[in-house]
C-alpha atoms as a PDB file:
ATOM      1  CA  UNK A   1     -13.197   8.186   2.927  1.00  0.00           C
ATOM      2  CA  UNK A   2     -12.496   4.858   1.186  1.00  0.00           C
ATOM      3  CA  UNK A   3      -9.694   2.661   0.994  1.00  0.00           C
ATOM      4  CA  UNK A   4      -8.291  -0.177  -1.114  1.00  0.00           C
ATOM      5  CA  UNK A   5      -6.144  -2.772   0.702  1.00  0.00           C
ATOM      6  CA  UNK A   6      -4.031  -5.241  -1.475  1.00  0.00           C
ATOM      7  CA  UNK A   7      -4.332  -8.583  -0.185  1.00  0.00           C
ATOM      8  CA  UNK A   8      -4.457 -11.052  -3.562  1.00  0.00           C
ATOM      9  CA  UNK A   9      -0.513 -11.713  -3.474  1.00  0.00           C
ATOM     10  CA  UNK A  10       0.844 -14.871  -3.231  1.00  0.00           C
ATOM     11  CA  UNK A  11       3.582 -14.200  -0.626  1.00  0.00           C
ATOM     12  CA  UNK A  12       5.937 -16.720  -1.743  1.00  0.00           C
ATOM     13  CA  UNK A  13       8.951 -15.347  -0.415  1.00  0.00           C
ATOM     14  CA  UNK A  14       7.997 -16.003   2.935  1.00  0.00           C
ATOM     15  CA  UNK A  15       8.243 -19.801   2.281  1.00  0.00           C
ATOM     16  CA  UNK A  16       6.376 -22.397   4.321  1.00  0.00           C
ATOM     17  CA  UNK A  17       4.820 -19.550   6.128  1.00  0.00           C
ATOM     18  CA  UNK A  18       2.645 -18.933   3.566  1.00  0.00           C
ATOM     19  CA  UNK A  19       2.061 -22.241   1.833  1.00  0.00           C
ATOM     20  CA  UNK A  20      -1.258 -22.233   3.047  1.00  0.00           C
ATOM     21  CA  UNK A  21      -1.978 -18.903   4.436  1.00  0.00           C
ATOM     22  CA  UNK A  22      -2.270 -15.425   2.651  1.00  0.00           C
ATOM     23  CA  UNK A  23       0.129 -13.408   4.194  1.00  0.00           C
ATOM     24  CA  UNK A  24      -2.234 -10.609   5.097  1.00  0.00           C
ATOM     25  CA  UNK A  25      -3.244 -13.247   7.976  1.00  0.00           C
ATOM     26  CA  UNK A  26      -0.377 -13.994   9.537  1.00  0.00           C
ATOM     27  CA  UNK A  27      -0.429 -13.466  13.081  1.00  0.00           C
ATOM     28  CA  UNK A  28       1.094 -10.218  14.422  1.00  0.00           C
ATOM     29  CA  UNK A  29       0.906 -10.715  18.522  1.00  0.00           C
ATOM     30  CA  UNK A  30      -2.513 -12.039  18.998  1.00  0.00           C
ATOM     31  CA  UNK A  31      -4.436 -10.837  15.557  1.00  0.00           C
ATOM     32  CA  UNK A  32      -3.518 -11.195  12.226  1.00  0.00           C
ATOM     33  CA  UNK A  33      -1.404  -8.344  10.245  1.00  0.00           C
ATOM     34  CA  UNK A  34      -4.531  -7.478   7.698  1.00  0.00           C
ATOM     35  CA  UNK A  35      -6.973  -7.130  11.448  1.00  0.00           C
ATOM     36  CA  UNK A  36      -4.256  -4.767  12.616  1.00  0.00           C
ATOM     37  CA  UNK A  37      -4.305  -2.915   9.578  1.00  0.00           C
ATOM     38  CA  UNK A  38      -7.986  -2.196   9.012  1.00  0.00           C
ATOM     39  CA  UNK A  39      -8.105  -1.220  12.979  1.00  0.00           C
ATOM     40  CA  UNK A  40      -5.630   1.169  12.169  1.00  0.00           C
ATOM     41  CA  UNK A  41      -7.220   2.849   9.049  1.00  0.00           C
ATOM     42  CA  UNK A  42     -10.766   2.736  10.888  1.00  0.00           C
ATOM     43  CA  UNK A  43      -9.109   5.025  13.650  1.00  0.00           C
ATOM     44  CA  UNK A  44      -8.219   7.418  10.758  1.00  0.00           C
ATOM     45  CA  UNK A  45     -11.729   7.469   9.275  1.00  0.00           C
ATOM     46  CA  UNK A  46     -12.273   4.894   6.862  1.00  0.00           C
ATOM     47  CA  UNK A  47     -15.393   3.138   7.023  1.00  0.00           C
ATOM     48  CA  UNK A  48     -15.693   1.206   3.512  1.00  0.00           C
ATOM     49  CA  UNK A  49     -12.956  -0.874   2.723  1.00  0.00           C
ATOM     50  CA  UNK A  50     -12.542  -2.853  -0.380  1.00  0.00           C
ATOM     51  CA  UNK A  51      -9.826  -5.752  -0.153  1.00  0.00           C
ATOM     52  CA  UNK A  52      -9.077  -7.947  -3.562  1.00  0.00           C
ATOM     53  CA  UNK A  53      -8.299 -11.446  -2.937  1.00  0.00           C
ATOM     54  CA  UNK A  54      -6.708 -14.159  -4.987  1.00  0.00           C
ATOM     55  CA  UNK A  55      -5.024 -16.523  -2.733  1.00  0.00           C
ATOM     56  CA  UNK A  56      -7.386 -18.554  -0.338  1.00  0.00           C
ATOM     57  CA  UNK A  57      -9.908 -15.787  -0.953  1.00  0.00           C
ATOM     58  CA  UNK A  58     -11.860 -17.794   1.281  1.00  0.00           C
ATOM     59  CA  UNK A  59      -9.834 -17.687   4.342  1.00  0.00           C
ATOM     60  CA  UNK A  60      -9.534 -13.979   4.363  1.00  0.00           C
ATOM     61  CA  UNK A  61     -13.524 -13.440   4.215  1.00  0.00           C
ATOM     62  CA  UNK A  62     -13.663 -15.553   7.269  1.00  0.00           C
ATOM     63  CA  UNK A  63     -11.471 -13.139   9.312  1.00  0.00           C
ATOM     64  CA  UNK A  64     -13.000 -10.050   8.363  1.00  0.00           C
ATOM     65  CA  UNK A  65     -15.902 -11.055   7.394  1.00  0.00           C
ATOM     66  CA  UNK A  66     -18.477  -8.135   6.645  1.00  0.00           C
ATOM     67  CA  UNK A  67     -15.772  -5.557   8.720  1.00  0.00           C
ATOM     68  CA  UNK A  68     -18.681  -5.170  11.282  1.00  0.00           C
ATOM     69  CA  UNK A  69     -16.599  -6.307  14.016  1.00  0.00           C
ATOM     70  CA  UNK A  70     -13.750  -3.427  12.751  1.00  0.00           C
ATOM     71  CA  UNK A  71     -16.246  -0.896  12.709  1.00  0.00           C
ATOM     72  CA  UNK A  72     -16.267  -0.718   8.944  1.00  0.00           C
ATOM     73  CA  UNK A  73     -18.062  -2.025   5.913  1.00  0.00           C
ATOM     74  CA  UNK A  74     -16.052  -4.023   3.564  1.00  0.00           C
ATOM     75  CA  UNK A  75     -16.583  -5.017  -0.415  1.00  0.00           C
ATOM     76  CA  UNK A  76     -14.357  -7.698  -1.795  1.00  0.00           C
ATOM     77  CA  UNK A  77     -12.892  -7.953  -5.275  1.00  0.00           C
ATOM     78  CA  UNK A  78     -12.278 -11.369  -6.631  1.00  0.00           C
ATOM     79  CA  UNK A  79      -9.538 -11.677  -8.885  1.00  0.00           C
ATOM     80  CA  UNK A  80      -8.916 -15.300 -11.078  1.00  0.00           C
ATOM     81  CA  UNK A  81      -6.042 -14.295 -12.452  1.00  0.00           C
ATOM     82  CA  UNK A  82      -3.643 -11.314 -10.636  1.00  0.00           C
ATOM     83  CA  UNK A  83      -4.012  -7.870 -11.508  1.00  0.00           C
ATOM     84  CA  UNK A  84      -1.449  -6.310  -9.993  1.00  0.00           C
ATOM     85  CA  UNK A  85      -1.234  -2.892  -8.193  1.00  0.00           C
ATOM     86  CA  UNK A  86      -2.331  -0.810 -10.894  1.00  0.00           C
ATOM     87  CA  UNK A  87      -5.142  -3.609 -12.214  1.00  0.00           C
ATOM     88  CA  UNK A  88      -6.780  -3.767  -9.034  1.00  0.00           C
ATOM     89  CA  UNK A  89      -8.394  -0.641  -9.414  1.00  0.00           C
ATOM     90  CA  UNK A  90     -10.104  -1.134 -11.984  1.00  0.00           C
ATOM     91  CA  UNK A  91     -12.712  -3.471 -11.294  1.00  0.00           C
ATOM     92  CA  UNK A  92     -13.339  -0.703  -8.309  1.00  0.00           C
ATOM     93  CA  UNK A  93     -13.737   1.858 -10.271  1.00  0.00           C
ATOM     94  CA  UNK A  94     -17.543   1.844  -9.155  1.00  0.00           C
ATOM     95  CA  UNK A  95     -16.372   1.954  -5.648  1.00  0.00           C
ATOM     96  CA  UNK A  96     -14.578   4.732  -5.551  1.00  0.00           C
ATOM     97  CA  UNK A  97     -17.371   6.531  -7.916  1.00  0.00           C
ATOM     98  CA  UNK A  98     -17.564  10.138  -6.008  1.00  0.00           C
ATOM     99  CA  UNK A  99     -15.036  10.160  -3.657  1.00  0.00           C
ATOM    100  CA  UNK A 100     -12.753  13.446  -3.695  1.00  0.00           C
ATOM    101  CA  UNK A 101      -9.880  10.935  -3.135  1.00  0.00           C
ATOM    102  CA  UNK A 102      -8.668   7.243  -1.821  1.00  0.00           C
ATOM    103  CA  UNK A 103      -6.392   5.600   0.173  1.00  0.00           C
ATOM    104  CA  UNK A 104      -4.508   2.675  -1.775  1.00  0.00           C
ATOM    105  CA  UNK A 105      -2.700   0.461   0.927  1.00  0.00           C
ATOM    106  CA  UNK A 106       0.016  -2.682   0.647  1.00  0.00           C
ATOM    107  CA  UNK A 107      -1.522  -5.366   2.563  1.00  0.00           C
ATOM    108  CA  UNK A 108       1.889  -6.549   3.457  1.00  0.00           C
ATOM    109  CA  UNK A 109       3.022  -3.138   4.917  1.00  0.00           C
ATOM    110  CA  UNK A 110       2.683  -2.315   8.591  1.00  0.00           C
ATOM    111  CA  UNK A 111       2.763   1.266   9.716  1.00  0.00           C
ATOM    112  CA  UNK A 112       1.200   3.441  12.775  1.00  0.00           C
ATOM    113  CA  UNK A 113       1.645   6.356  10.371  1.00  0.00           C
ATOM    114  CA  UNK A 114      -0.531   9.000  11.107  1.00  0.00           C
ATOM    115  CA  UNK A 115      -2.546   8.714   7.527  1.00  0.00           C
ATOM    116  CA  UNK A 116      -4.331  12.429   8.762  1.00  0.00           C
ATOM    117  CA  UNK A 117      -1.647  14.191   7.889  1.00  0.00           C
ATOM    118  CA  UNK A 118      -0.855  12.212   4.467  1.00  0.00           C
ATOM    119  CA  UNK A 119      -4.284  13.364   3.161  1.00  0.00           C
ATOM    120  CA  UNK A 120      -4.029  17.008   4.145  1.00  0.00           C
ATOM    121  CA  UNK A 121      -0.878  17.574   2.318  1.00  0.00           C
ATOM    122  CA  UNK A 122      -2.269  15.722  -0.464  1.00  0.00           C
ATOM    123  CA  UNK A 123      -5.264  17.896  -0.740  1.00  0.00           C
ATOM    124  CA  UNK A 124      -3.130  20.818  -0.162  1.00  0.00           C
ATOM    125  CA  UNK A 125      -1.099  20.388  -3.466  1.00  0.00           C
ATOM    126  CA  UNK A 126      -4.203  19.045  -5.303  1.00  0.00           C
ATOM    127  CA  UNK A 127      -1.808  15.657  -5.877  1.00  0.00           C
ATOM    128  CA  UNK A 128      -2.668  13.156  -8.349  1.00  0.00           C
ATOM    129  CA  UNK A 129      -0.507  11.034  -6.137  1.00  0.00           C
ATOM    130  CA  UNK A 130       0.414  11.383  -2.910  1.00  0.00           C
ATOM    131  CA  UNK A 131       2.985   8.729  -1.687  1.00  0.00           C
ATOM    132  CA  UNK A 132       3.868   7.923   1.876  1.00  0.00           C
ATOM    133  CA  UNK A 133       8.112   7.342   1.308  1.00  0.00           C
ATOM    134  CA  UNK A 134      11.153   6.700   3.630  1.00  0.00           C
ATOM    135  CA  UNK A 135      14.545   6.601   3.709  1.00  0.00           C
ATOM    136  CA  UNK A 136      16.491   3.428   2.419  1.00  0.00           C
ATOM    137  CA  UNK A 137      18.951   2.012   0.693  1.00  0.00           C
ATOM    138  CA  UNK A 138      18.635  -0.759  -2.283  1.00  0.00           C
ATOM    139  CA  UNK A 139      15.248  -0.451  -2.642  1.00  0.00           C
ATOM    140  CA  UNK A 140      12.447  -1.469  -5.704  1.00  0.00           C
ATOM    141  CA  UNK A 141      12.117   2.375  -6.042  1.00  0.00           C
ATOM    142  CA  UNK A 142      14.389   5.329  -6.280  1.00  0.00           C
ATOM    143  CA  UNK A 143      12.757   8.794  -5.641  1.00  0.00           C
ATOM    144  CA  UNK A 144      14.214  12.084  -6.112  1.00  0.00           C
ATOM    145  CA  UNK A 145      11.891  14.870  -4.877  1.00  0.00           C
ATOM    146  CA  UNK A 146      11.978  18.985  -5.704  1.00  0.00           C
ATOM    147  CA  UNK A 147       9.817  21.717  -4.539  1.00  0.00           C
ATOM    148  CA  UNK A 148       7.436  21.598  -1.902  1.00  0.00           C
ATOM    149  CA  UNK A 149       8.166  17.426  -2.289  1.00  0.00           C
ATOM    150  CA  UNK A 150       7.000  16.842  -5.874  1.00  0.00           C
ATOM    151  CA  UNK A 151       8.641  13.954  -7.327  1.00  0.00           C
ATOM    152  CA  UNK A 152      10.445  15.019  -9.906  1.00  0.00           C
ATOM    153  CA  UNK A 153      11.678  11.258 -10.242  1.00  0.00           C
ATOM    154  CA  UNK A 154      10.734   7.808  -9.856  1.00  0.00           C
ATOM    155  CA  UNK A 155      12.787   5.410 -10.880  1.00  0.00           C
ATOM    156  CA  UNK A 156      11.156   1.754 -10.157  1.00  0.00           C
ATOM    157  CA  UNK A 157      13.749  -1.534 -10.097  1.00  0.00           C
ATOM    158  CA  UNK A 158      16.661   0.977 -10.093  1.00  0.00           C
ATOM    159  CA  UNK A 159      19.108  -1.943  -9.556  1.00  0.00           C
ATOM    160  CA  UNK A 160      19.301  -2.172 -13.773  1.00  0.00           C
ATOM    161  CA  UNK A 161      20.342   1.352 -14.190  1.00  0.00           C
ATOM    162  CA  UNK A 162      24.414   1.435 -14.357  1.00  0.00           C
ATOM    163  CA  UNK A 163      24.502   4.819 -12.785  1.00  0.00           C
ATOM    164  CA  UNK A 164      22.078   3.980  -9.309  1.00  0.00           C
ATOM    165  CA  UNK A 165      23.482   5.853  -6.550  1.00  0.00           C
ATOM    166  CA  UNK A 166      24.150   3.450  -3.569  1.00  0.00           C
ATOM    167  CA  UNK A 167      23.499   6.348  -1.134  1.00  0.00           C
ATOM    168  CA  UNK A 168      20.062   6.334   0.793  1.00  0.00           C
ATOM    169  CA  UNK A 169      17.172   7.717  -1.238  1.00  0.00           C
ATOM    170  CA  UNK A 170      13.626   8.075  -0.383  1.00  0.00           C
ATOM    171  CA  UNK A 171      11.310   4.828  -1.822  1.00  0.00           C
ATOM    172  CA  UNK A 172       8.128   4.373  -1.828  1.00  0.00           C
ATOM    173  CA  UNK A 173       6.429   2.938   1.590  1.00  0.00           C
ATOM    174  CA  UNK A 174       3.340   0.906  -0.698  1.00  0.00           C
ATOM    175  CA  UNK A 175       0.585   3.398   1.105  1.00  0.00           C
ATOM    176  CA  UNK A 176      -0.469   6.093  -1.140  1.00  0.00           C
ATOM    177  CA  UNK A 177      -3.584   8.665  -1.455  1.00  0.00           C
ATOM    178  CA  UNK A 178      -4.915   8.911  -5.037  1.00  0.00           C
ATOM    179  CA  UNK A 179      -7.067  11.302  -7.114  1.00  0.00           C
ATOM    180  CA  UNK A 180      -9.924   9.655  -8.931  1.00  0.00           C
ATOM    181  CA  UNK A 181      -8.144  11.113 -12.220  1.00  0.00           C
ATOM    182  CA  UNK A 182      -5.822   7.887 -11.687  1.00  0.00           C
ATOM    183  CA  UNK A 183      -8.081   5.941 -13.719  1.00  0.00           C
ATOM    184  CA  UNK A 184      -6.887   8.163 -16.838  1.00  0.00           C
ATOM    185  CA  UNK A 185      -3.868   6.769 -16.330  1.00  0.00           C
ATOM    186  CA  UNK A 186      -4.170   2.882 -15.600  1.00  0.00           C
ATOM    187  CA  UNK A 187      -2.867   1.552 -18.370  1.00  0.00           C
ATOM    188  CA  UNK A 188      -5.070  -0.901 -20.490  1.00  0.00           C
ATOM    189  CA  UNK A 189      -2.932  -3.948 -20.026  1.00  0.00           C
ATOM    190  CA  UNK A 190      -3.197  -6.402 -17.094  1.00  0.00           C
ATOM    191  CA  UNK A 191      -1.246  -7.058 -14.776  1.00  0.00           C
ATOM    192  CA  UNK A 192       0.232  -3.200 -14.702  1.00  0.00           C
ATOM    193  CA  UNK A 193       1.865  -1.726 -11.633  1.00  0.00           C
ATOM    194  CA  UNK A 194       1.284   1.397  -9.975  1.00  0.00           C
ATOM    195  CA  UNK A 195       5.204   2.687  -9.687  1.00  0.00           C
ATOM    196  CA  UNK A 196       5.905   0.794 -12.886  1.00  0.00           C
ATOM    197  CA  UNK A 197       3.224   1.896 -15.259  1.00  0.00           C
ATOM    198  CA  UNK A 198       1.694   4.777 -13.668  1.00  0.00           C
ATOM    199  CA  UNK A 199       4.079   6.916 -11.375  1.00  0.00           C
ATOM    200  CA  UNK A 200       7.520   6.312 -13.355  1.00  0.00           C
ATOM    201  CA  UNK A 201       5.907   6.879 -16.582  1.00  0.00           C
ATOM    202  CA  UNK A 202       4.384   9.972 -15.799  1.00  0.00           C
ATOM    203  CA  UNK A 203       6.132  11.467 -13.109  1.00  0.00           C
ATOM    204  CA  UNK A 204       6.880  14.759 -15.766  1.00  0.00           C
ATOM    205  CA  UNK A 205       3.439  14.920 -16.555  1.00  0.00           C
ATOM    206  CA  UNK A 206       1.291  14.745 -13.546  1.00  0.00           C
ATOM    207  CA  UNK A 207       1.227  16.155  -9.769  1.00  0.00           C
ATOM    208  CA  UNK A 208       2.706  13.036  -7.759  1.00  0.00           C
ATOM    209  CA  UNK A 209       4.358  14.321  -4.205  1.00  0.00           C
ATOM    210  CA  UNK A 210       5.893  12.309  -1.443  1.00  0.00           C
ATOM    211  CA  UNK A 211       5.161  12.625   2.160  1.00  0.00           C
ATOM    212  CA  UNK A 212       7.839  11.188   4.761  1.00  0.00           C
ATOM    213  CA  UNK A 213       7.717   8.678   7.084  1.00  0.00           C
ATOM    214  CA  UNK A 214       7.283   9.996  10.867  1.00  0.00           C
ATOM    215  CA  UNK A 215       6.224   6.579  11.975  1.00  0.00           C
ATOM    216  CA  UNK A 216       7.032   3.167  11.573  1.00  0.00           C
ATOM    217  CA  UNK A 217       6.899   0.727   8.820  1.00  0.00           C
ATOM    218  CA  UNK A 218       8.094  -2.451   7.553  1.00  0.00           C
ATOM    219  CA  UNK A 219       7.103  -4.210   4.902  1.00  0.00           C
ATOM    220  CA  UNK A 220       6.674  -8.424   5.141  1.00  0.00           C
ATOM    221  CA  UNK A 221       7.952  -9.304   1.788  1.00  0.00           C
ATOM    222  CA  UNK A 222      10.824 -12.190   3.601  1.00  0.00           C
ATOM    223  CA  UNK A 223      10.448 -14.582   6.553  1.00  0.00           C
ATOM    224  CA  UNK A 224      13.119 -12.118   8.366  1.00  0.00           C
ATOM    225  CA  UNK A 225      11.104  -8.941   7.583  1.00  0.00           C
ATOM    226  CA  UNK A 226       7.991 -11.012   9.272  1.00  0.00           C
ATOM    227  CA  UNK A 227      10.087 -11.821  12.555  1.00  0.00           C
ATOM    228  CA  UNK A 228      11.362  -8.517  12.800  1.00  0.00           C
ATOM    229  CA  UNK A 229       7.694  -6.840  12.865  1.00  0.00           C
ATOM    230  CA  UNK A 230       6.544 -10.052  15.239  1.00  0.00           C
ATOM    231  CA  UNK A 231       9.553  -8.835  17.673  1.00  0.00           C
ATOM    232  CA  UNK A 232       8.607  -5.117  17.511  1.00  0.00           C
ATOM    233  CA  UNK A 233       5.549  -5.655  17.771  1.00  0.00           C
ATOM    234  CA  UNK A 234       6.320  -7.359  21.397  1.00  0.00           C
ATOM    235  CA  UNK A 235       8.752  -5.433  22.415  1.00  0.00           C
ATOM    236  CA  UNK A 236       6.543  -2.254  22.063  1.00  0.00           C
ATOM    237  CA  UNK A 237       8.624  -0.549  19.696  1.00  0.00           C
ATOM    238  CA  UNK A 238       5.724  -1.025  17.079  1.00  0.00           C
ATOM    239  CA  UNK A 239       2.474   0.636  18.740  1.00  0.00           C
ATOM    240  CA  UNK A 240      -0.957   1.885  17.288  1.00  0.00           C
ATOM    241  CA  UNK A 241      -2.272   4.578  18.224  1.00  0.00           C
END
């Protein structure tokens, strides 16, 4: 099985931190996040990796290199300009050419999920989209799900709707298995957005299920989020297995 990690952002909310390094690359213990991450999906299975870079492109291939070290072979996609979660895809559409489905991965998430049992429910229900979600409050995305955990809505940037209930709600986690028929429904304009232009817009038209949590995950989007991993990471209460 393939996967997609996105590792082009910019990471400017991390400050200094990232002035001159991506942040897939910060350190996490003794090894950078990204290192961690592609460990993690090799133990589930996934030998070819594609990563697309943007930001000192350079300084990511000379980490992973090849992937022979991880176990895996990886293919790189160069973007100029940013393409965005949705965009990304599409220069790797030859990539994925064949495969029954992918994994599409946040670069700046960390998780020990077990990603087995994401892709058997996902082939179970024949998804378009399967997401991994959690719990939270405030979030990007709003989620409500219905039978059997088909998202029946997705509400993305929910803060500008008048009504948003301040309750917890599931949200999207950033790792997701995908159905080749996604390409049907990137839209043709770049950058475009996965839960923007893909899942909220068709959400009544398409198979797009959630999967919960059962491990743990944080995502390094602030210089806080980043210290907190760093410490649980230490501490032991983040573990791969």
């Amino acid at each position: 099985m393939k996967a997609l990690i996105l590792t082009a952002g910019l990471g400017t909310r991390l400050g200094d931190l990232t002035k001159e390094t991506p942040k897939p690359l910060l350190p996490v213990g003794r090894e950078p996040m990204l290192t961690h991450v592609i460990k993690h999906l090799a133990g589930f299975g996934f030998h070819q990796i594609a990563l697309n870079l943007h930001f000192h492109p350079e300084a990511i291939r000379s980490v992973v290199g090849d992937g022979s070290q991880f176990g895996v072979e990886v293919t790189y996609s160069f973007e100029s300009e940013l393409l965005g979660t949705a965009g990304a895809l599409k220069p790797l559409r030859y990539f994925f050419e064949g495969e029954t489905d992918f994994l599409v991965y946040y670069g700046d998430v960390i998780t020990n999920q077990d990603i087995s049992n994401l892709i058997a429910f996902h082939r179970s229900r024949q998804a378009l989209a399967t997401l991994l979600i959690h719990k939270r409050t405030n979030s990007n995305s709003v989620i409500e799900l219905g039978e059997e955990n088909r998202i029946v809505t997705f509400l993305e940037r929910p803060k500008l709707i008048s009504h948003g209930d301040p309750l917890q709600s599931w949200v999207n986690s950033g790792v997701q298995v995908l159905s080749p028929r996604i390409f049907d429904y990137l839209p043709d304009h770049t950058p475009s957005d996965l839960p923007r232009d893909v899942y909220a817009v068709n959400t009544k038209s398409v198979s797009l299920y959630g999967y919960p949590l059962s491990g743990y995950r944080c995502a390094v989007d602030s210089q806080e989020r980043y210290e907190q991993v760093c410490h649980d990471f230490q501490s032991g209460r983040l573990t791969f297995v």
